[in-house]
PDB file of N, CA and C in Angstrom:
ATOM      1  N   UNK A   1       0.811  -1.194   0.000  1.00  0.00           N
ATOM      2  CA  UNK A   1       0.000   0.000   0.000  1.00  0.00           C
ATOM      3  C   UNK A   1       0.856   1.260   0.000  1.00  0.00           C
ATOM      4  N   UNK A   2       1.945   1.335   0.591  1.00  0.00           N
ATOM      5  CA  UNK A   2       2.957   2.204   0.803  1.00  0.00           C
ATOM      6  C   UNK A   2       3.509   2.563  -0.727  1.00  0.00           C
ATOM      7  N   UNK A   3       3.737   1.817  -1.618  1.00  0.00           N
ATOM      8  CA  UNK A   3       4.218   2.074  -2.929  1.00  0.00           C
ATOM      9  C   UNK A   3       3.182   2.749  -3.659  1.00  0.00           C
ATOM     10  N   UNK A   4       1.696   2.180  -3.505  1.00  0.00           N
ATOM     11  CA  UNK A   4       0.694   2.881  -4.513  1.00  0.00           C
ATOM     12  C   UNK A   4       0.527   4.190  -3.878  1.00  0.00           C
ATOM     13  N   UNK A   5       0.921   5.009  -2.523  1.00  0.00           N
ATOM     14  CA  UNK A   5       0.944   6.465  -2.130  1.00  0.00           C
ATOM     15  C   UNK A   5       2.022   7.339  -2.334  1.00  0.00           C
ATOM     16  N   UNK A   6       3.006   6.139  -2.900  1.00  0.00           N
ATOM     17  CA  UNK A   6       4.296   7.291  -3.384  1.00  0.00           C
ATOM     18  C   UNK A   6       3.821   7.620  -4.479  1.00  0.00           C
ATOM     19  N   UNK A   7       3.553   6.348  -5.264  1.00  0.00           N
ATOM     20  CA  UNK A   7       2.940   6.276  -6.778  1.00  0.00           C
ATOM     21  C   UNK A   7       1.835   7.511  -6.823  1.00  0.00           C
ATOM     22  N   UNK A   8       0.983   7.942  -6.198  1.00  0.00           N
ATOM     23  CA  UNK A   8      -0.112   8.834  -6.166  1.00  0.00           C
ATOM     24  C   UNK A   8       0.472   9.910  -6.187  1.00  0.00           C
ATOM     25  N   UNK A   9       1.789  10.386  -5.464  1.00  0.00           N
ATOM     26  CA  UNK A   9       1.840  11.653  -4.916  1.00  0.00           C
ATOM     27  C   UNK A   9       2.810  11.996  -6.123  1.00  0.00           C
ATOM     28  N   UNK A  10       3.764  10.842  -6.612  1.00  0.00           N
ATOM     29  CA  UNK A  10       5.011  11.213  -7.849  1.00  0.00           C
ATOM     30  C   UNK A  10       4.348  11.499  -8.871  1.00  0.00           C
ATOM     31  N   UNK A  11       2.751  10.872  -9.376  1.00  0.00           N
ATOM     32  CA  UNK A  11       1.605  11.513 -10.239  1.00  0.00           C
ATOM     33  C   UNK A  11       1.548  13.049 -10.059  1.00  0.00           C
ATOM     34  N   UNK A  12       0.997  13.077  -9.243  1.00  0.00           N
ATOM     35  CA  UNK A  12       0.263  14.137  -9.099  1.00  0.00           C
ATOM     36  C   UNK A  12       1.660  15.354  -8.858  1.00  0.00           C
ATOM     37  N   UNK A  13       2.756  15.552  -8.440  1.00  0.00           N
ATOM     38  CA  UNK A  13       4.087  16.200  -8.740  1.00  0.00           C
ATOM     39  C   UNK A  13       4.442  16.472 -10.245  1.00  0.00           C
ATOM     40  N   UNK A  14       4.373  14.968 -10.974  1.00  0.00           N
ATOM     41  CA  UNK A  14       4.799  15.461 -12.300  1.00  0.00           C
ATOM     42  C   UNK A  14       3.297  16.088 -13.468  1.00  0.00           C
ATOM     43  N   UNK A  15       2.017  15.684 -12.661  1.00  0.00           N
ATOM     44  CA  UNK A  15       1.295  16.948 -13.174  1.00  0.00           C
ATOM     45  C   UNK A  15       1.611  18.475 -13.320  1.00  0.00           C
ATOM     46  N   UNK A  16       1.646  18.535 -11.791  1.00  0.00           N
ATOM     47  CA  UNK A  16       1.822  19.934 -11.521  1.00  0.00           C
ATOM     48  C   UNK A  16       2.950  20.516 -12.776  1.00  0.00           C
ATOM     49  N   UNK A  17       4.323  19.641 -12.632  1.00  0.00           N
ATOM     50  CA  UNK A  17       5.353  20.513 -13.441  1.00  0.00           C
ATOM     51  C   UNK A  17       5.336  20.498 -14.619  1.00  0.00           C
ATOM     52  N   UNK A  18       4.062  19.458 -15.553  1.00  0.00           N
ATOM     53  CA  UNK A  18       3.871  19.421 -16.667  1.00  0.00           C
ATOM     54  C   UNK A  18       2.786  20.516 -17.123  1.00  0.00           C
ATOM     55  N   UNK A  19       2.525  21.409 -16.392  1.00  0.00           N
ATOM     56  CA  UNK A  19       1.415  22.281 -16.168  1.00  0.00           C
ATOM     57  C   UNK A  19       2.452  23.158 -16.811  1.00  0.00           C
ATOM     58  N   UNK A  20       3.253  23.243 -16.152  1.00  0.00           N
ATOM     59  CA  UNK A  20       4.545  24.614 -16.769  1.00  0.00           C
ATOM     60  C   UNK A  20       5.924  24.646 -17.437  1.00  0.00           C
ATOM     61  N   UNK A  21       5.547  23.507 -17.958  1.00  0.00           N
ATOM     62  CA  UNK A  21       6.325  23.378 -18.972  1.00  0.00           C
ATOM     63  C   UNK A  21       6.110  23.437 -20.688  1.00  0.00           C
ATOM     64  N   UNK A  22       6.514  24.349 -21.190  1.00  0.00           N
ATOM     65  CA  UNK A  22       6.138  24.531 -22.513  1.00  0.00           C
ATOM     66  C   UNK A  22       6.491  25.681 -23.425  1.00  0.00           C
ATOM     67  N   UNK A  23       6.059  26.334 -24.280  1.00  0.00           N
ATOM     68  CA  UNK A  23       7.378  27.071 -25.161  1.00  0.00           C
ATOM     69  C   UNK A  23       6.836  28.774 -24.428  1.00  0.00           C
ATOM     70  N   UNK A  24       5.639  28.590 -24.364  1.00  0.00           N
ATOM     71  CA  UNK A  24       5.851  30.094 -23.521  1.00  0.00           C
ATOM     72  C   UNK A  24       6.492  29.608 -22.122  1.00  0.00           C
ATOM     73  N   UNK A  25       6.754  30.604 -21.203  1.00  0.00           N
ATOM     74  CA  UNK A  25       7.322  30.266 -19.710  1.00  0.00           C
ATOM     75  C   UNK A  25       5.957  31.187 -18.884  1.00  0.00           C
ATOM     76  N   UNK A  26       5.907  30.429 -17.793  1.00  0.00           N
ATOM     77  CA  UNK A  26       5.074  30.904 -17.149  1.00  0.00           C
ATOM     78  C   UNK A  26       5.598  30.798 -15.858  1.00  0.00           C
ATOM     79  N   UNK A  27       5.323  31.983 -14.919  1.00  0.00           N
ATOM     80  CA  UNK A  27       5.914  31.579 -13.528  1.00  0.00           C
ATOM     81  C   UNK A  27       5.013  31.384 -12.738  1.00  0.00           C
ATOM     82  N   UNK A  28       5.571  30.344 -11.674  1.00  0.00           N
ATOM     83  CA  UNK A  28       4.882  29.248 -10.739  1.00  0.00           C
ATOM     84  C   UNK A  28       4.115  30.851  -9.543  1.00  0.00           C
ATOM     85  N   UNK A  29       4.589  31.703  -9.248  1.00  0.00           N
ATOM     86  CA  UNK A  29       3.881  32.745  -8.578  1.00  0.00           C
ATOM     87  C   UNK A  29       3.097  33.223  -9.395  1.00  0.00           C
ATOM     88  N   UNK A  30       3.405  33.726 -10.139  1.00  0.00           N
ATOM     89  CA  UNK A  30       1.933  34.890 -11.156  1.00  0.00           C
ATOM     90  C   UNK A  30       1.461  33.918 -11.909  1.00  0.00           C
ATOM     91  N   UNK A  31       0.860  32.763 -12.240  1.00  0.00           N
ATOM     92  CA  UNK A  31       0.332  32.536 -13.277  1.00  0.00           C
ATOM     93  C   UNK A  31      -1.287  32.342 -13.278  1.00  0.00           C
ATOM     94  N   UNK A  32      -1.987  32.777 -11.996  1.00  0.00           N
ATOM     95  CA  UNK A  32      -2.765  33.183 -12.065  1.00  0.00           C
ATOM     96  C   UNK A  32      -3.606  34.846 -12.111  1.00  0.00           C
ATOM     97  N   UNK A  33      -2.457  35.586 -12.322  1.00  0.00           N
ATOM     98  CA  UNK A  33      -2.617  36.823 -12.213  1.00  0.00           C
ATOM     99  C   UNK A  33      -3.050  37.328 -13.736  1.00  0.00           C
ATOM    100  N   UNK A  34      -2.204  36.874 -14.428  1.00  0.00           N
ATOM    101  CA  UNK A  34      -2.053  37.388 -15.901  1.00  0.00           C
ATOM    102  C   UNK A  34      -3.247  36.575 -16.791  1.00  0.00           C
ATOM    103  N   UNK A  35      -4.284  37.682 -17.189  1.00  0.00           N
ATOM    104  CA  UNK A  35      -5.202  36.641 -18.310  1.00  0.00           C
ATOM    105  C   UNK A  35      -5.368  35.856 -19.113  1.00  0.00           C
ATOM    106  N   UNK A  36      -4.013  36.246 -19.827  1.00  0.00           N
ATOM    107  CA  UNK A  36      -3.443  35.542 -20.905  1.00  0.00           C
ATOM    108  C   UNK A  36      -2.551  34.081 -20.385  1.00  0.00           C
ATOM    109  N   UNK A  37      -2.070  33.970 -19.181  1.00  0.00           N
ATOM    110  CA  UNK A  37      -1.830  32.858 -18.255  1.00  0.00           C
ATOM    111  C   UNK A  37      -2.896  31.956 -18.171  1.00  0.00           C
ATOM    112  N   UNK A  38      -4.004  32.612 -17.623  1.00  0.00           N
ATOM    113  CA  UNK A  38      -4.768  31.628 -17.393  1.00  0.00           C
ATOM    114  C   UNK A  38      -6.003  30.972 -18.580  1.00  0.00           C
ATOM    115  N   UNK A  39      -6.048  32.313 -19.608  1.00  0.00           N
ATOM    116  CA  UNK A  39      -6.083  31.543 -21.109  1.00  0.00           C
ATOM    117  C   UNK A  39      -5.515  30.166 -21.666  1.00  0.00           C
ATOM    118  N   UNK A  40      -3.507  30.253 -21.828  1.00  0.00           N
ATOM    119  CA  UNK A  40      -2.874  29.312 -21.674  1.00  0.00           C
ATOM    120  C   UNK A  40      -3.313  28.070 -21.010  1.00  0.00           C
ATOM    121  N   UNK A  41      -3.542  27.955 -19.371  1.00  0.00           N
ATOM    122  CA  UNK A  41      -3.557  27.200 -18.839  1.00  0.00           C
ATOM    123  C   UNK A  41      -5.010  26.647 -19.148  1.00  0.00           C
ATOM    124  N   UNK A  42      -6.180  27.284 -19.424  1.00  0.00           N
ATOM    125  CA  UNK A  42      -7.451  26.781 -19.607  1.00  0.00           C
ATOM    126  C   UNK A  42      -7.374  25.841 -20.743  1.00  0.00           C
ATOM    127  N   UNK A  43      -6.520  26.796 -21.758  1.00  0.00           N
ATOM    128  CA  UNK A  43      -6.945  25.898 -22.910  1.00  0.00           C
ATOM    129  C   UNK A  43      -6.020  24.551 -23.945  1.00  0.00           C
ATOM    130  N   UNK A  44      -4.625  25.167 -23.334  1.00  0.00           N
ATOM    131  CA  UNK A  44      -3.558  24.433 -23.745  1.00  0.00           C
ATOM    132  C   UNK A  44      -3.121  23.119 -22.532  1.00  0.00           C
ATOM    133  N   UNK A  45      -2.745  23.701 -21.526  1.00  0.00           N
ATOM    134  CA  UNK A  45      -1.761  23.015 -21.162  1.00  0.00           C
ATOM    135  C   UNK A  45      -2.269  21.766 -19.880  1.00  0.00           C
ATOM    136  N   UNK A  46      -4.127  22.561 -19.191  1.00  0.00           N
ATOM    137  CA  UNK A  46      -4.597  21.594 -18.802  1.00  0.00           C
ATOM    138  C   UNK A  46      -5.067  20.600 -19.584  1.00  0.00           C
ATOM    139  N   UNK A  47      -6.078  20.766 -20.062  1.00  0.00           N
ATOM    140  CA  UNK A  47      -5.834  19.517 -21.790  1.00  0.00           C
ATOM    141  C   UNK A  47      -5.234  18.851 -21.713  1.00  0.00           C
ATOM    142  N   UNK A  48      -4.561  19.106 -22.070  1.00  0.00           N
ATOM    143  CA  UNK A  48      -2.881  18.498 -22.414  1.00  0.00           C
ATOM    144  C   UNK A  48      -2.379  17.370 -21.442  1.00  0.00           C
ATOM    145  N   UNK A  49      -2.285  17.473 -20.323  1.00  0.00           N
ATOM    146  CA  UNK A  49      -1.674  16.710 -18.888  1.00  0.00           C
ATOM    147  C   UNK A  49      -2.834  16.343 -19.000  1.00  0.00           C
ATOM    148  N   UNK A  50      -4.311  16.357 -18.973  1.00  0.00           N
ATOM    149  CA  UNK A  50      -5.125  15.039 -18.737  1.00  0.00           C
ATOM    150  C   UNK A  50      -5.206  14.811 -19.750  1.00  0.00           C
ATOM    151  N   UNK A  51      -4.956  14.654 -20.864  1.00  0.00           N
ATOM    152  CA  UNK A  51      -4.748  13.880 -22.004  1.00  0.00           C
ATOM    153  C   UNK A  51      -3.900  12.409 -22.260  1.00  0.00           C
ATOM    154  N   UNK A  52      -2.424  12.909 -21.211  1.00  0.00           N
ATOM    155  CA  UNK A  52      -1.699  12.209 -20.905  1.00  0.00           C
ATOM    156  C   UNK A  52      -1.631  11.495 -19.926  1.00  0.00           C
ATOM    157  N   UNK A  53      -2.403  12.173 -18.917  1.00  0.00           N
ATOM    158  CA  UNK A  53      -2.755  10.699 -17.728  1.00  0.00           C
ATOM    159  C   UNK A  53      -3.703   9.721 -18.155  1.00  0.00           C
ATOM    160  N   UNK A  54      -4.614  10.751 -19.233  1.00  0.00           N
ATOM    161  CA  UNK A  54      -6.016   9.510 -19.632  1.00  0.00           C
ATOM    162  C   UNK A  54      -5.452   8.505 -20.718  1.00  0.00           C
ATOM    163  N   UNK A  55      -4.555   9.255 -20.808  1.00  0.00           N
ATOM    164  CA  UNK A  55      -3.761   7.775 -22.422  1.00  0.00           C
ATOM    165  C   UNK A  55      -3.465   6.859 -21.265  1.00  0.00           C
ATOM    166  N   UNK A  56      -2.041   7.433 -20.530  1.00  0.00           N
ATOM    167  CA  UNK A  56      -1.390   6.470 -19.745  1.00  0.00           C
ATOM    168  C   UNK A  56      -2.456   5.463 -18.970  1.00  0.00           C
ATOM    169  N   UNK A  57      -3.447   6.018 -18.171  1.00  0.00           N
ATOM    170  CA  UNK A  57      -4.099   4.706 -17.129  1.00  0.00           C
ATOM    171  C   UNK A  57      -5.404   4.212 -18.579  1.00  0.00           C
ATOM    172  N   UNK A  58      -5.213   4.363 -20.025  1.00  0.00           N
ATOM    173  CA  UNK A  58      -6.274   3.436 -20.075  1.00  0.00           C
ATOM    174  C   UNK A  58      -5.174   2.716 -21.032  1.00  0.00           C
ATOM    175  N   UNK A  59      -3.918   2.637 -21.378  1.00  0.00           N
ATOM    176  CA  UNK A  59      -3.125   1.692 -22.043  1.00  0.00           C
ATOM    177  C   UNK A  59      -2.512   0.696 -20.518  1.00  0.00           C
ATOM    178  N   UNK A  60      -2.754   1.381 -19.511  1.00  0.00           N
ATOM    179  CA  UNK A  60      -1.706   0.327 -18.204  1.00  0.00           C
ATOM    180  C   UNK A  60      -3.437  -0.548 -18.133  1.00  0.00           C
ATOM    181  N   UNK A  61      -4.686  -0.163 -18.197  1.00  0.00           N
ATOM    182  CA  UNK A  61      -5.902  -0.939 -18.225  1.00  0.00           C
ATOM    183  C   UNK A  61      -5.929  -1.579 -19.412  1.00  0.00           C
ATOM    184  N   UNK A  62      -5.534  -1.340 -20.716  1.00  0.00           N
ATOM    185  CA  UNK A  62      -5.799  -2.146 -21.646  1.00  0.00           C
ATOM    186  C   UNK A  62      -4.954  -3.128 -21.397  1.00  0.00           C
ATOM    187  N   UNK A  63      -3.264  -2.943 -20.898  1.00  0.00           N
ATOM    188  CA  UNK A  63      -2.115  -3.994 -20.646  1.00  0.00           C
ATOM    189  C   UNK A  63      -2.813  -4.787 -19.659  1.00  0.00           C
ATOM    190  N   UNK A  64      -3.012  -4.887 -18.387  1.00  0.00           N
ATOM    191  CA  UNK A  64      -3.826  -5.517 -17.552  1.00  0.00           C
ATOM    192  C   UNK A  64      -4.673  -6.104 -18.182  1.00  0.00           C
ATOM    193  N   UNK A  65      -5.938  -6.325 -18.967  1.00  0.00           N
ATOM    194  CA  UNK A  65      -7.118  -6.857 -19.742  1.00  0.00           C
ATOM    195  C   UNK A  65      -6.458  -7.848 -20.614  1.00  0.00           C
ATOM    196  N   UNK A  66      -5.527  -7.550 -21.340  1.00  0.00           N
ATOM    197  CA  UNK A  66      -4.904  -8.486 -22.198  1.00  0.00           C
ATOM    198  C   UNK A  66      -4.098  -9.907 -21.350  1.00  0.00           C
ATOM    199  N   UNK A  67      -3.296  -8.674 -20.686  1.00  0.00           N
ATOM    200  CA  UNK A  67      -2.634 -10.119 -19.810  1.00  0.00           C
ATOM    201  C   UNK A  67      -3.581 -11.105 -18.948  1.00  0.00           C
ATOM    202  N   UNK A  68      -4.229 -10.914 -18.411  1.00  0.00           N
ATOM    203  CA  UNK A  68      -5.653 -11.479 -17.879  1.00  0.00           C
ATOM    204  C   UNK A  68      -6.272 -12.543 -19.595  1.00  0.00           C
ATOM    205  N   UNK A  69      -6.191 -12.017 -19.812  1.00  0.00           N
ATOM    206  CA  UNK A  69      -7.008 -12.726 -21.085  1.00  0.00           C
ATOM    207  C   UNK A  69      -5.884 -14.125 -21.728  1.00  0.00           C
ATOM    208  N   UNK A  70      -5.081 -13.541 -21.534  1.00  0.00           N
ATOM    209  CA  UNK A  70      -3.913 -14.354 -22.715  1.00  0.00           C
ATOM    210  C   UNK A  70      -3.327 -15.371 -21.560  1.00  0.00           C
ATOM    211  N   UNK A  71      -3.481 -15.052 -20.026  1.00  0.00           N
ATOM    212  CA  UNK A  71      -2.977 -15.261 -18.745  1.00  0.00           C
ATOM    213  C   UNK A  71      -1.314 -15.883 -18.828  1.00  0.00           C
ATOM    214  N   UNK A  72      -0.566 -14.476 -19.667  1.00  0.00           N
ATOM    215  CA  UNK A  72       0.465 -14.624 -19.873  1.00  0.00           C
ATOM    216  C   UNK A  72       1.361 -13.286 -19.428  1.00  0.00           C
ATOM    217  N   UNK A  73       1.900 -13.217 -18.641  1.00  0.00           N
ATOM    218  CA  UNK A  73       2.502 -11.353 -17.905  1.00  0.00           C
ATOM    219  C   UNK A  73       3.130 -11.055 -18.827  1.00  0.00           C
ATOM    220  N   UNK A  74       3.903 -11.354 -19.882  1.00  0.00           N
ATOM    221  CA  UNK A  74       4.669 -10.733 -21.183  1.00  0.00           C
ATOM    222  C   UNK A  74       3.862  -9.838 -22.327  1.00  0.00           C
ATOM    223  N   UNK A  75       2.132 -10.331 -22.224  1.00  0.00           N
ATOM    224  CA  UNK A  75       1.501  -9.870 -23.080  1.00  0.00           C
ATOM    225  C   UNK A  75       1.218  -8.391 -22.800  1.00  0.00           C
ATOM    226  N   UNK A  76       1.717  -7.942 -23.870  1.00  0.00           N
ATOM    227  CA  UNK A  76       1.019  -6.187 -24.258  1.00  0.00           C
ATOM    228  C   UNK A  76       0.450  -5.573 -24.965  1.00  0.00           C
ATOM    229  N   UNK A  77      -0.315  -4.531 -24.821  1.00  0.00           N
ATOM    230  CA  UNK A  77      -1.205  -3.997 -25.835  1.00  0.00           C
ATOM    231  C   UNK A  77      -0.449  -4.000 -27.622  1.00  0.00           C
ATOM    232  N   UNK A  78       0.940  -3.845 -27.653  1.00  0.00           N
ATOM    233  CA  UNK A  78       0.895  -3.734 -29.097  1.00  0.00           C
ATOM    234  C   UNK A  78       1.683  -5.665 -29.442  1.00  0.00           C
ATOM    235  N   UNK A  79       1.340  -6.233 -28.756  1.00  0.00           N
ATOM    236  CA  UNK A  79       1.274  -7.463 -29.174  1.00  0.00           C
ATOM    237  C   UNK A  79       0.577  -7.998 -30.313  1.00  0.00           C
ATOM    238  N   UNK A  80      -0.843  -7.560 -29.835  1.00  0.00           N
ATOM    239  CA  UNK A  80      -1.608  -7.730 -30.898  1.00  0.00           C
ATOM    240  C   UNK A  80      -2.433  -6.682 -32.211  1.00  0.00           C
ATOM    241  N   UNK A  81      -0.950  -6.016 -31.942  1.00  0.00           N
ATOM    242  CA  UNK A  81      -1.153  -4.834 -33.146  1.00  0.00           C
ATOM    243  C   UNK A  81      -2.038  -3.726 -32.798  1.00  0.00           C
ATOM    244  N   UNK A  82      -2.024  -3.178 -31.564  1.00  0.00           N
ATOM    245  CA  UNK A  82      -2.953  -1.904 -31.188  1.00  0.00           C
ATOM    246  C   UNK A  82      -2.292  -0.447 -31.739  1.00  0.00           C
ATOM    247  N   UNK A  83      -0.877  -0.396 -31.533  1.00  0.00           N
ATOM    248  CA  UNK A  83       0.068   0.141 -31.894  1.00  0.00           C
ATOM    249  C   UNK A  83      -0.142   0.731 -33.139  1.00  0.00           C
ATOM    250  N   UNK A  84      -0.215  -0.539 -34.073  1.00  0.00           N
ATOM    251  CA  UNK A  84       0.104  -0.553 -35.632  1.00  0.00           C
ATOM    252  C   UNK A  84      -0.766   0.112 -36.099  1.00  0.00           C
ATOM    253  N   UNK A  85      -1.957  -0.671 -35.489  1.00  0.00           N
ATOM    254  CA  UNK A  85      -3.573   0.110 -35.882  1.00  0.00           C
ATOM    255  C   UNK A  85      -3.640   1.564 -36.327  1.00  0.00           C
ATOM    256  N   UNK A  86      -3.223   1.981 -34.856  1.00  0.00           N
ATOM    257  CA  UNK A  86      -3.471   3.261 -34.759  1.00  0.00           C
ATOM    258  C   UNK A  86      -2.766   4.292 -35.636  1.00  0.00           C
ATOM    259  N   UNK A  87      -1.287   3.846 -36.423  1.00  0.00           N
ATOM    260  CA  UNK A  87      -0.194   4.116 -36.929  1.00  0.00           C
ATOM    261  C   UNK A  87      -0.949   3.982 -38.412  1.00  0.00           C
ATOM    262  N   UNK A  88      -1.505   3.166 -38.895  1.00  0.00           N
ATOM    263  CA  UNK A  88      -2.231   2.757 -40.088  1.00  0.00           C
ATOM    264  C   UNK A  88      -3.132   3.948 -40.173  1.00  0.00           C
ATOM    265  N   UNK A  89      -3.907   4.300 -38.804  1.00  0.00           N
ATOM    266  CA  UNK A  89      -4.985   5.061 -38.950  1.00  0.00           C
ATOM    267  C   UNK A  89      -4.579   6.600 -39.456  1.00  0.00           C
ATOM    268  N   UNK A  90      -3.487   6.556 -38.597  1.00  0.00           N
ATOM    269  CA  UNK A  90      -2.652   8.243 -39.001  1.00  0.00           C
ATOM    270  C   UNK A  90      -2.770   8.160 -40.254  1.00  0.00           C
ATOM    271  N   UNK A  91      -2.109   7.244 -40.750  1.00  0.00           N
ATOM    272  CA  UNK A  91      -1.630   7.112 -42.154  1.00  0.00           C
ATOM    273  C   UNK A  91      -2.424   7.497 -43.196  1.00  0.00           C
ATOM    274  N   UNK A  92      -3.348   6.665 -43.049  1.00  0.00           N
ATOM    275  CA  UNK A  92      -4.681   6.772 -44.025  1.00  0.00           C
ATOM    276  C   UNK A  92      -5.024   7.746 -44.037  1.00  0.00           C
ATOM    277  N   UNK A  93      -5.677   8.789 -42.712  1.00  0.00           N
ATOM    278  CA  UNK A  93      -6.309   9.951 -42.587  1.00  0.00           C
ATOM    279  C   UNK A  93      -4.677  10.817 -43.075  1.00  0.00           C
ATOM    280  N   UNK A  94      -4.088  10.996 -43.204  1.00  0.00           N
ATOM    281  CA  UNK A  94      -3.121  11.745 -43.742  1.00  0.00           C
ATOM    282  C   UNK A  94      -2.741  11.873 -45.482  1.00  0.00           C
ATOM    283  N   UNK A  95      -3.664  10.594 -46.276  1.00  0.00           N
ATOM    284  CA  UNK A  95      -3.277  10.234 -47.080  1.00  0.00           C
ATOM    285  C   UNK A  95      -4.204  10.660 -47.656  1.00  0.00           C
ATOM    286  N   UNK A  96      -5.420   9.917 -47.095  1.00  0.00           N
ATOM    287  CA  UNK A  96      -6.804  10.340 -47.705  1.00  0.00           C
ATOM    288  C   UNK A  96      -7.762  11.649 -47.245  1.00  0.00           C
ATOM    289  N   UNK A  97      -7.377  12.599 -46.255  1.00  0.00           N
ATOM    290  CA  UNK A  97      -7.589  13.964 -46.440  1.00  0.00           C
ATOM    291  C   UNK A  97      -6.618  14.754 -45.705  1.00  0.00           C
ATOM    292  N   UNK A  98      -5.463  15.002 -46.280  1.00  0.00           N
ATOM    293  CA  UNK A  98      -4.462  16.097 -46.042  1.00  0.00           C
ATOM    294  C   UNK A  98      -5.289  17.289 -44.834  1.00  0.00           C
ATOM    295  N   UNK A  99      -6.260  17.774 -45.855  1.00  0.00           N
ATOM    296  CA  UNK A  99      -6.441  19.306 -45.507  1.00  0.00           C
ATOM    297  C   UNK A  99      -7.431  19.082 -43.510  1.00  0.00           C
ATOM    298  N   UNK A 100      -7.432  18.042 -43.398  1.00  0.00           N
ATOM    299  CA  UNK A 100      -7.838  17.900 -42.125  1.00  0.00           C
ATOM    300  C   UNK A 100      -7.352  18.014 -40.712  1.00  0.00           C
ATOM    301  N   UNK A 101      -5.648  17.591 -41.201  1.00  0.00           N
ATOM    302  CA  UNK A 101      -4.468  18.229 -40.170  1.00  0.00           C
ATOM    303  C   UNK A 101      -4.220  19.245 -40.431  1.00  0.00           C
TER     304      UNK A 101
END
């Protein structure tokens, strides 16, 4: 239990600093002062960090589901080509309408 509360708190740390990291700079005191800060933060950069926690815990849930299924601990999501899929999918939509990116 002791590992899943470090695990919680080293989350929630590298949120925070992924909050302020990025090509404008924003400082950790004013960045709620300035409008245009909290523009940034509304629309870019929170997004963004739950974007990346929601990838991360539903690929560590898809890894879990598979291994359960296959009841083999080596098995991973791009085992069975989840990876590729998605890589195919870029592809296509890049191929077959440019003007959409």
């Amino acid at each position: 239990m002791k590992n899943i509360g470090v695990a919680i708190v080293a989350l929630f740390a590298l949120c925070c600093f992924s909050l302020f990291v990025g090509v404008q700079e924003v400082s950790i005191t004013d960045w709620w002062q300035d409008p245009q800060n909290t523009d940034l933060f509304l629309i870019s950069r929170i997004p963004r960090t739950l974007a990346v926690v929601l990838t991360g815990a539903s690929l560590a849930v898809s890894g879990a589901v598979m291994q359960m299924l296959a009841r083999n601990s080596f098995v991973e999501p791009s085992s069975v080509g989840t990876a590729q899929s998605a890589a195919l999918g870029i592809l296509l939509v890049t191929l077959l309408y440019p003007a959409s990116l």
